[in-house]
N, C-alpha and C. Protein backbone atom coordinates (compact mmCIF):
# COMPACT_ATOMS: atom_id res chain seq x y z
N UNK A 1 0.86 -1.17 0.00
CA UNK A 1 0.00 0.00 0.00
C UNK A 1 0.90 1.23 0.00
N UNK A 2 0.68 2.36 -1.02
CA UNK A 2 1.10 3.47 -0.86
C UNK A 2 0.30 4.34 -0.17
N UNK A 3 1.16 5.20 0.60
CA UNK A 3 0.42 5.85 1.90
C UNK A 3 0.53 7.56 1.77
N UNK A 4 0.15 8.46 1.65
CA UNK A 4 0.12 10.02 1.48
C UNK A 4 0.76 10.62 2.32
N UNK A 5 1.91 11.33 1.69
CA UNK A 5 3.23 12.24 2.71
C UNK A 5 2.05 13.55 2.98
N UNK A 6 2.94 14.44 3.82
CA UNK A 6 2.31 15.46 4.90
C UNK A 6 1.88 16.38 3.90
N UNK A 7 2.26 16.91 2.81
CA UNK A 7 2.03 17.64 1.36
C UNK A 7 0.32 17.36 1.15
N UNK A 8 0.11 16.14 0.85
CA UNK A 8 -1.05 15.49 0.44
C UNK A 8 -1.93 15.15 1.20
N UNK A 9 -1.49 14.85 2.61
CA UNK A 9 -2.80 14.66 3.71
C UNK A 9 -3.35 16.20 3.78
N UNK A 10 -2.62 17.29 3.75
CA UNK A 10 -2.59 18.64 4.32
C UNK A 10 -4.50 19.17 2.87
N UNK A 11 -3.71 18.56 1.79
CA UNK A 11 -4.66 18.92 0.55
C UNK A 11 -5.94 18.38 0.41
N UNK A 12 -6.21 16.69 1.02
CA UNK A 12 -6.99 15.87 1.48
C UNK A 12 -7.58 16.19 2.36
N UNK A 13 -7.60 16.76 3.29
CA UNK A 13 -7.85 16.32 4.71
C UNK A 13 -8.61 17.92 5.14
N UNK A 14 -7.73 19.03 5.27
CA UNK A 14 -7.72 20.41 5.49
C UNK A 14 -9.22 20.97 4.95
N UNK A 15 -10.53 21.06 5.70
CA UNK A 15 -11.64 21.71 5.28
C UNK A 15 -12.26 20.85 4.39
N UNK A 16 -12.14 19.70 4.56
CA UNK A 16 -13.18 18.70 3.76
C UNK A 16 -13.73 17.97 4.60
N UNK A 17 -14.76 16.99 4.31
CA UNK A 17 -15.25 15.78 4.93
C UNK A 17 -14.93 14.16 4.02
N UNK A 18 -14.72 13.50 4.93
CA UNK A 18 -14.34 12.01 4.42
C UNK A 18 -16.08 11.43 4.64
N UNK A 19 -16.37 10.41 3.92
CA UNK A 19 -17.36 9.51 4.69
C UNK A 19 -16.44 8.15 4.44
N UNK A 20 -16.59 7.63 5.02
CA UNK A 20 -15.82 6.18 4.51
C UNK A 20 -16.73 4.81 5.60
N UNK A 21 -16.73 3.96 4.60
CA UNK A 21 -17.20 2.49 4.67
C UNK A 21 -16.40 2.08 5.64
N UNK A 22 -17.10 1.61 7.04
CA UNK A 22 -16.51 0.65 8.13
C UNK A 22 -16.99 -0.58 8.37
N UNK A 23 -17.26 -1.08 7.23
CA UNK A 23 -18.05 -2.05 7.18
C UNK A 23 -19.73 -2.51 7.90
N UNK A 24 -19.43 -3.35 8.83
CA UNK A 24 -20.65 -3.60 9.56
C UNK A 24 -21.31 -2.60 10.64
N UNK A 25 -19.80 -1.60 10.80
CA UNK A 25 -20.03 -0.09 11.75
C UNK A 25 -20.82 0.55 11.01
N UNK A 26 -21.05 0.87 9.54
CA UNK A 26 -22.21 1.88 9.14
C UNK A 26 -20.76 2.36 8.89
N UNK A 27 -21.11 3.86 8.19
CA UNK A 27 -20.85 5.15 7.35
C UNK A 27 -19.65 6.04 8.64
N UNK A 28 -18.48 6.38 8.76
CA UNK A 28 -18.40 7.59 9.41
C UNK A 28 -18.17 8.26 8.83
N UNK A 29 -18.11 9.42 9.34
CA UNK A 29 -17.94 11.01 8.05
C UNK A 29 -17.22 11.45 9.57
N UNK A 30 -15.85 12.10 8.65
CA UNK A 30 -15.17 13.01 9.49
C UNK A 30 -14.82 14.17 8.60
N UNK A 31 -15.49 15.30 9.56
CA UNK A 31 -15.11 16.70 9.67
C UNK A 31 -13.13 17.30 9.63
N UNK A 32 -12.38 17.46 8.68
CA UNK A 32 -11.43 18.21 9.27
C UNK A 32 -11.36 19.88 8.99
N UNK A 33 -11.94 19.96 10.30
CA UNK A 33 -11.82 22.25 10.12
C UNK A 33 -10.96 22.79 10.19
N UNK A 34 -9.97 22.27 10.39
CA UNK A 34 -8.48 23.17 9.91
C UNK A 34 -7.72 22.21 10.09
N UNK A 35 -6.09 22.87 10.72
CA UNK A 35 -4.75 22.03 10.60
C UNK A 35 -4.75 21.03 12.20
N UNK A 36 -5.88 21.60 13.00
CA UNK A 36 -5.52 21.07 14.41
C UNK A 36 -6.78 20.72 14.99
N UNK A 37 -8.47 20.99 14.56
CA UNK A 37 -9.39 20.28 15.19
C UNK A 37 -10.23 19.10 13.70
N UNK A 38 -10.78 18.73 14.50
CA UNK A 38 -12.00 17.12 13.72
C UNK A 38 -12.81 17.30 14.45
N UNK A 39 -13.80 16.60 14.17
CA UNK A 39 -15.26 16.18 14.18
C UNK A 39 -15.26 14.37 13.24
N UNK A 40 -16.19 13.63 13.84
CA UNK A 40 -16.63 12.66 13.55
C UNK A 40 -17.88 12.01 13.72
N UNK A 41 -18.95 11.84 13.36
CA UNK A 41 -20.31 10.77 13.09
C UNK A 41 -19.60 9.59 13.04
N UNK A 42 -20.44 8.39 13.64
CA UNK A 42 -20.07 7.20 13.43
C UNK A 42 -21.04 6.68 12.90
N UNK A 43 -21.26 5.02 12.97
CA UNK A 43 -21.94 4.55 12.61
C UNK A 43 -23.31 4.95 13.37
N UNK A 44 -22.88 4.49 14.57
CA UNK A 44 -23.96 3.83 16.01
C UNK A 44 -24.64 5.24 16.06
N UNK A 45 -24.09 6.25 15.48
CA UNK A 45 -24.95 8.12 16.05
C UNK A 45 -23.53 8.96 17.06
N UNK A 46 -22.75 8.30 17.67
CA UNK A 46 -21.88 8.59 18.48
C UNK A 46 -21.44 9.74 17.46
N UNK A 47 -20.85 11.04 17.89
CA UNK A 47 -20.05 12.23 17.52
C UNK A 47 -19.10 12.75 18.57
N UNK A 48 -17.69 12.93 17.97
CA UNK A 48 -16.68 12.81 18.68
C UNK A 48 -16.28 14.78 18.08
N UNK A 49 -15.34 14.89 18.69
CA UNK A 49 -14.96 16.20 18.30
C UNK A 49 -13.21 15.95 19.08
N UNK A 50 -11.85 16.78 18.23
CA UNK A 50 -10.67 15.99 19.04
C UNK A 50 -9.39 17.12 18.17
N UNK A 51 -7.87 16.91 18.86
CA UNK A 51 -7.23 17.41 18.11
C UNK A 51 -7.07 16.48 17.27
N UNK A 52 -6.37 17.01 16.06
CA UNK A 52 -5.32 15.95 15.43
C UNK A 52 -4.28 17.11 15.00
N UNK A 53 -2.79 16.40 14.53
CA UNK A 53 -1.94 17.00 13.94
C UNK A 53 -0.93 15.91 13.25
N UNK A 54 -0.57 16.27 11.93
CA UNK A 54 0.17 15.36 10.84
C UNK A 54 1.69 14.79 12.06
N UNK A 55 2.08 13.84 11.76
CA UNK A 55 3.07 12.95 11.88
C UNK A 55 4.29 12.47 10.50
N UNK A 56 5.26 12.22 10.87
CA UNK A 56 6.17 11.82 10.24
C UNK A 56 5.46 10.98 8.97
N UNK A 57 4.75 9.98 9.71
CA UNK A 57 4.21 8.67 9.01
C UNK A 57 2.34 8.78 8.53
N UNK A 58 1.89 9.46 8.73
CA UNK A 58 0.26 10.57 8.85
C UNK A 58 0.01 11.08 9.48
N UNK A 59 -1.02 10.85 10.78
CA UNK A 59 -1.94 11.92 11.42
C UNK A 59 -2.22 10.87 12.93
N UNK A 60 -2.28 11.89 13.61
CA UNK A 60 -2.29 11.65 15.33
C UNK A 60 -3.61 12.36 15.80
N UNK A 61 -4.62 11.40 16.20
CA UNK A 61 -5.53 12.33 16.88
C UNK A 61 -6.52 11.60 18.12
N UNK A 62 -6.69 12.80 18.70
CA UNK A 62 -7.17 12.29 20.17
C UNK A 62 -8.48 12.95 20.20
N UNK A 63 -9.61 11.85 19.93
CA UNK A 63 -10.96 12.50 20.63
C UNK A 63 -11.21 12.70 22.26
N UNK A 64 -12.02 13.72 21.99
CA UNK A 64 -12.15 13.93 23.56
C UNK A 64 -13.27 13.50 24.13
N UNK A 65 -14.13 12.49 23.59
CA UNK A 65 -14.98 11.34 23.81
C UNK A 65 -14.55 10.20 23.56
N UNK A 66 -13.73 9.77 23.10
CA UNK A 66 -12.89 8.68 22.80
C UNK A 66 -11.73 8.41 22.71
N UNK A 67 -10.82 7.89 21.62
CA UNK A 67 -9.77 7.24 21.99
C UNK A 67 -8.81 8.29 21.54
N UNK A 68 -7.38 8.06 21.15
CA UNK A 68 -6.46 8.24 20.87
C UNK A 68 -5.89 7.53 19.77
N UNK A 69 -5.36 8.05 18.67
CA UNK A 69 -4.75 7.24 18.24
C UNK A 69 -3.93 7.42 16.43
N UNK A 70 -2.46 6.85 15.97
CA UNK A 70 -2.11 6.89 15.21
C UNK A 70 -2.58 6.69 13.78
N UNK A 71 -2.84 6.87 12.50
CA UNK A 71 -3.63 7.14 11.56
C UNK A 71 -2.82 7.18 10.07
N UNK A 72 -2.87 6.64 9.39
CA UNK A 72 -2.48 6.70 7.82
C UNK A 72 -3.30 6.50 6.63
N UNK A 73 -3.41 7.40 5.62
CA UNK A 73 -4.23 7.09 4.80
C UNK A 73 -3.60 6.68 3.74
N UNK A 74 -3.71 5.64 2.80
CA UNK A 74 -3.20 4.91 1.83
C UNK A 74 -4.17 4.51 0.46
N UNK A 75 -3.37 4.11 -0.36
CA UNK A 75 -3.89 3.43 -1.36
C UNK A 75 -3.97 2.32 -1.74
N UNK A 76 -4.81 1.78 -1.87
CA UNK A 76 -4.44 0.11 -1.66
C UNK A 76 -3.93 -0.16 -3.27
N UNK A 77 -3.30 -1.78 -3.35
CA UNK A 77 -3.16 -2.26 -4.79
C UNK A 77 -4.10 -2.37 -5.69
N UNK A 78 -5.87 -2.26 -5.07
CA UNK A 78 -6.93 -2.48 -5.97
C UNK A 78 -7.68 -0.97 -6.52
N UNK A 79 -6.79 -0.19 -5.70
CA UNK A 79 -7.13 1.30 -6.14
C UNK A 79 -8.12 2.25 -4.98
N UNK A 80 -7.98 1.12 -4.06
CA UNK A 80 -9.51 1.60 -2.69
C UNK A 80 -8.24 2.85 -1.85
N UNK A 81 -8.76 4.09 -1.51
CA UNK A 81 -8.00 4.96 -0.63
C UNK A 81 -8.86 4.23 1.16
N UNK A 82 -8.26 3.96 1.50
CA UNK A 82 -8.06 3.36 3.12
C UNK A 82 -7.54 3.93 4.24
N UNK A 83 -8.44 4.24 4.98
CA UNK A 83 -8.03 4.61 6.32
C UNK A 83 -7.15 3.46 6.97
N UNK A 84 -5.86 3.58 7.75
CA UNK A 84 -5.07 2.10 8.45
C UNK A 84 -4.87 2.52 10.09
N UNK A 85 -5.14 1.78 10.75
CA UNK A 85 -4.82 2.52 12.08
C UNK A 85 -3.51 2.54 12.29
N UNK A 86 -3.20 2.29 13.45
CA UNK A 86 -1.82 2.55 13.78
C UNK A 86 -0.82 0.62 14.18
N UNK A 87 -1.90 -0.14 14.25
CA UNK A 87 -0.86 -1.49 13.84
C UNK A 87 -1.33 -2.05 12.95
N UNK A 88 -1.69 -1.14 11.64
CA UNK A 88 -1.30 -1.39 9.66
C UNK A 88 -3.03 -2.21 9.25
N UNK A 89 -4.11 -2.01 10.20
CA UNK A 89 -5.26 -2.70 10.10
C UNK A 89 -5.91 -1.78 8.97
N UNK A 90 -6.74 -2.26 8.08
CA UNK A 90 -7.41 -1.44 7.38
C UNK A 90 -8.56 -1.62 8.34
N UNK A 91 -8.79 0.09 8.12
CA UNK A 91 -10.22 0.19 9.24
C UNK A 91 -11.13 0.89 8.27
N UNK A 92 -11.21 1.11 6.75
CA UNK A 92 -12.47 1.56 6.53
C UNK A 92 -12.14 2.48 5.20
N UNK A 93 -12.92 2.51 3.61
CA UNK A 93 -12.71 2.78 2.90
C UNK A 93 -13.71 4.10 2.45
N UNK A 94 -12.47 5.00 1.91
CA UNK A 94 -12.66 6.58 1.82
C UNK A 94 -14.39 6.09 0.49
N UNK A 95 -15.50 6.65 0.81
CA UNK A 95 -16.04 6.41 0.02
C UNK A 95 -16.05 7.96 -0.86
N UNK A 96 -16.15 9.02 -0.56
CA UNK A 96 -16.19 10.42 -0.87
C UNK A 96 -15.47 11.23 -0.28
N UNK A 97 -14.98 12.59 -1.02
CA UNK A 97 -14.67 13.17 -0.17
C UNK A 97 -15.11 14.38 -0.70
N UNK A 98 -15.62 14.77 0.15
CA UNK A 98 -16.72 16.43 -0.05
C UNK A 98 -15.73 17.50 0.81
N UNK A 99 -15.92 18.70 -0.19
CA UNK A 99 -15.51 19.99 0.39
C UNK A 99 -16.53 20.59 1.25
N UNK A 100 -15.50 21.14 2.38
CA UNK A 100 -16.73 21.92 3.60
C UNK A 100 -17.11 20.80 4.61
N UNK A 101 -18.28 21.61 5.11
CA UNK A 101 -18.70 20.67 6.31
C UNK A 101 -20.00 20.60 6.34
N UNK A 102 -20.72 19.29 4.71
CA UNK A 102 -22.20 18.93 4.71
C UNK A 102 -23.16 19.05 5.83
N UNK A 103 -22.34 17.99 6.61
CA UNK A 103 -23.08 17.46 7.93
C UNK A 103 -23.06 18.54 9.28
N UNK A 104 -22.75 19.38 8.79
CA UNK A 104 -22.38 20.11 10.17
C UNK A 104 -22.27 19.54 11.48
N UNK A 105 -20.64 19.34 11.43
CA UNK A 105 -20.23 19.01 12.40
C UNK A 105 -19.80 19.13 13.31
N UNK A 106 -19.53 19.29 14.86
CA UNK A 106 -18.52 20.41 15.63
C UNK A 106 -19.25 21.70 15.61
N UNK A 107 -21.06 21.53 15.06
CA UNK A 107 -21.85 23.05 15.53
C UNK A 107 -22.71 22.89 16.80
């Protein structure tokens, strides 16, 4: 899997929304409103709000309803863009990615 340097998460990520496929979790859509806060919908209804900030290797972020944790976004060999956590699991495929913040999130 090829994975997106700090250049490209910054262009991705910065004032858009992800929704991405977690399989049997349902849909999450994450909010990023600038270089240092998120927002997240989950499947279950749960909404998280948290820092994050880019890393050597992707993105580090800590909800403040939930967890913590290391983050890379990649490309897989079949062409799927993939969220990976932090011990190399695929956790969930980028289905869209919309400019702004549809869902209003973090209001």
């Amino acid at each position: 899997m090829d994975f997106f340097v700090k250049e490209a998460l910054l262009a991705l990520m910065i004032g858009t929304t992800h929704y991405v496929d977690t399989g049997p979790q349902g849909e999450a859509v994450i909010y990023y409103e600038d270089a240092s806060q998120a927002h997240m919908r989950l499947g279950n209804g749960a909404v998280w709000s948290g820092d994050w900030r880019l890393t050597n290797s992707g993105y580090h972020v800590a909800w403040d309803e939930g967890p913590a944790g290391d983050w890379q976004i990649g490309r897989a060999s079949d062409s799927r863009f993939v969220y990976v956590d932090g011990t190399g699991a695929e956790r969930g495929d980028i289905k869209r990615i919309v400019p702004g913040n549809p869902e209003a999130l973090g209001k």
